[in-house]
Structure formats: C-alpha cells, structure tokens
Protein backbone atom coordinates (compact mmCIF):
# COMPACT_ATOMS: atom_id res chain seq x y z
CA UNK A 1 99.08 118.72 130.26
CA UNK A 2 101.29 121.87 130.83
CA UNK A 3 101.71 125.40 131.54
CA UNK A 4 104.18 128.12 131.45
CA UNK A 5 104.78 131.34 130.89
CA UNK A 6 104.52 133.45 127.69
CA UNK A 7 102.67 132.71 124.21
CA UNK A 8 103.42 129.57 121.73
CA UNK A 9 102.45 129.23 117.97
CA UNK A 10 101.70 126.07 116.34
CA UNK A 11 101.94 124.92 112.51
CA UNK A 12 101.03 121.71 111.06
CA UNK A 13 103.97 120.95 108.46
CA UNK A 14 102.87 117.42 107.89
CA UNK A 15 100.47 115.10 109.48
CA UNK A 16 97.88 115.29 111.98
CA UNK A 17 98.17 116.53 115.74
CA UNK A 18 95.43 116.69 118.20
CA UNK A 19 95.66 120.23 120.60
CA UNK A 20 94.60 120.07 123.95
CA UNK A 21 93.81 123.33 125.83
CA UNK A 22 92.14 123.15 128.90
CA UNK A 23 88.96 120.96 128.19
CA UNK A 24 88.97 121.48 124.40
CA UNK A 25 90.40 119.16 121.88
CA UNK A 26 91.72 120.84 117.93
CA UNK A 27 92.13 118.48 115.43
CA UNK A 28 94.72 120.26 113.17
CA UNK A 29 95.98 119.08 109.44
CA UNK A 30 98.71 120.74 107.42
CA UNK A 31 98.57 124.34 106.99
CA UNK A 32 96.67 124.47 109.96
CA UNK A 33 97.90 126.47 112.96
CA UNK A 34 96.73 127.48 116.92
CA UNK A 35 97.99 130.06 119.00
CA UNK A 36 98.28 129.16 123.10
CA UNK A 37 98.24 131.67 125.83
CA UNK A 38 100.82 129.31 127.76
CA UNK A 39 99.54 129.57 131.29
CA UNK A 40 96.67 127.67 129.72
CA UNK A 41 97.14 123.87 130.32
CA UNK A 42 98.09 122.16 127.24
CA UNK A 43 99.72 119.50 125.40
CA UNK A 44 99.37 117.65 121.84
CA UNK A 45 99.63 114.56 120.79
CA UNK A 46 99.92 112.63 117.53
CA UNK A 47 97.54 109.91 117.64
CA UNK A 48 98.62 108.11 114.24
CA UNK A 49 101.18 105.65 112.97
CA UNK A 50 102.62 108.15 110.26
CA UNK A 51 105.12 111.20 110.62
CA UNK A 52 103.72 114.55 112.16
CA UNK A 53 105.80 117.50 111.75
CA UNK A 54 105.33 120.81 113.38
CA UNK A 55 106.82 124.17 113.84
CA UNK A 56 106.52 125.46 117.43
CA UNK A 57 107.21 129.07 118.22
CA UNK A 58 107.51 130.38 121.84
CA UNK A 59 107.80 133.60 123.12
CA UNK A 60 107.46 135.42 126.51
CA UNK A 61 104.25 137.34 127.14
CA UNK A 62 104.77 140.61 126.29
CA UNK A 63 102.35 142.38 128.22
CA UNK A 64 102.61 140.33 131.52
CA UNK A 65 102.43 143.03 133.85
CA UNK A 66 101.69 145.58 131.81
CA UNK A 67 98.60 147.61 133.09
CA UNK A 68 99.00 150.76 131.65
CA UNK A 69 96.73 150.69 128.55
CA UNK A 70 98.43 153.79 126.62
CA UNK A 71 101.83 151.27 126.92
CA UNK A 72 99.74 148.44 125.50
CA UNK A 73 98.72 150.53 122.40
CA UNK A 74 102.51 151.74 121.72
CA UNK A 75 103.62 148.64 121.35
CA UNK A 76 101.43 147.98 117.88
C-alpha cells in the first residue's frame, strides 16, 4: 500500500482491477472509475491472467491548507 499527497482518478479501460483503500477492497470493470484522497493508503492490483488497462489521473490537493471557507467556495 501507498500514500502521497494530492487526489488520483481511476478508469477501467479494459479488464478488471481490484482497489485497495485502507481496509476496503473495489472490484472495478470497464467504465468503472474511483476517486482516492491520496494520503489514504492504497494500491491496486490486477489479479487475472488477461490485459488490464487503466487511465490514472493525479493531481495535487487543492485545498491542502486552505482553511478559509469563503476561499474554498471561490474556487467552484
């Protein structure tokens, strides 16, 4: 398992991938897709014999020490 900074997206092009986060388990299939807060442990796996592709999309937390809610709301 791992953990980082900022926020990753996950999509299921082909295949299956399991998703660990923390203590849970996601099975996901094509079309399916998770979003991590990365300072979560994490980590997945492809537990069959056949191809899994995925498109993984990381970005830095935006609001990581940002405590001013009136900022927070600008931002959308």
């Amino acid at each position: 398992m791992m953990n980082h900074s900022g926020e990753e997206f996950i999509y299921i092009l082909e295949g299956i991938v399991n998703v660990y986060i923390n203590d849970r388990e996601y099975t996901l299939y094509p079309g399916d897709s998770i979003q991590i807060h990365s300072n979560e442990s994490h980590n997945w796996l492809n537990f069959t014999n056949k191809t899994a592709k995925l498109l993984s999309i990381n970005a830095p937390n935006p609001f990581k020490g940002r405590t001013d809610v009136h900022a927070l709301n600008t931002l959308f």
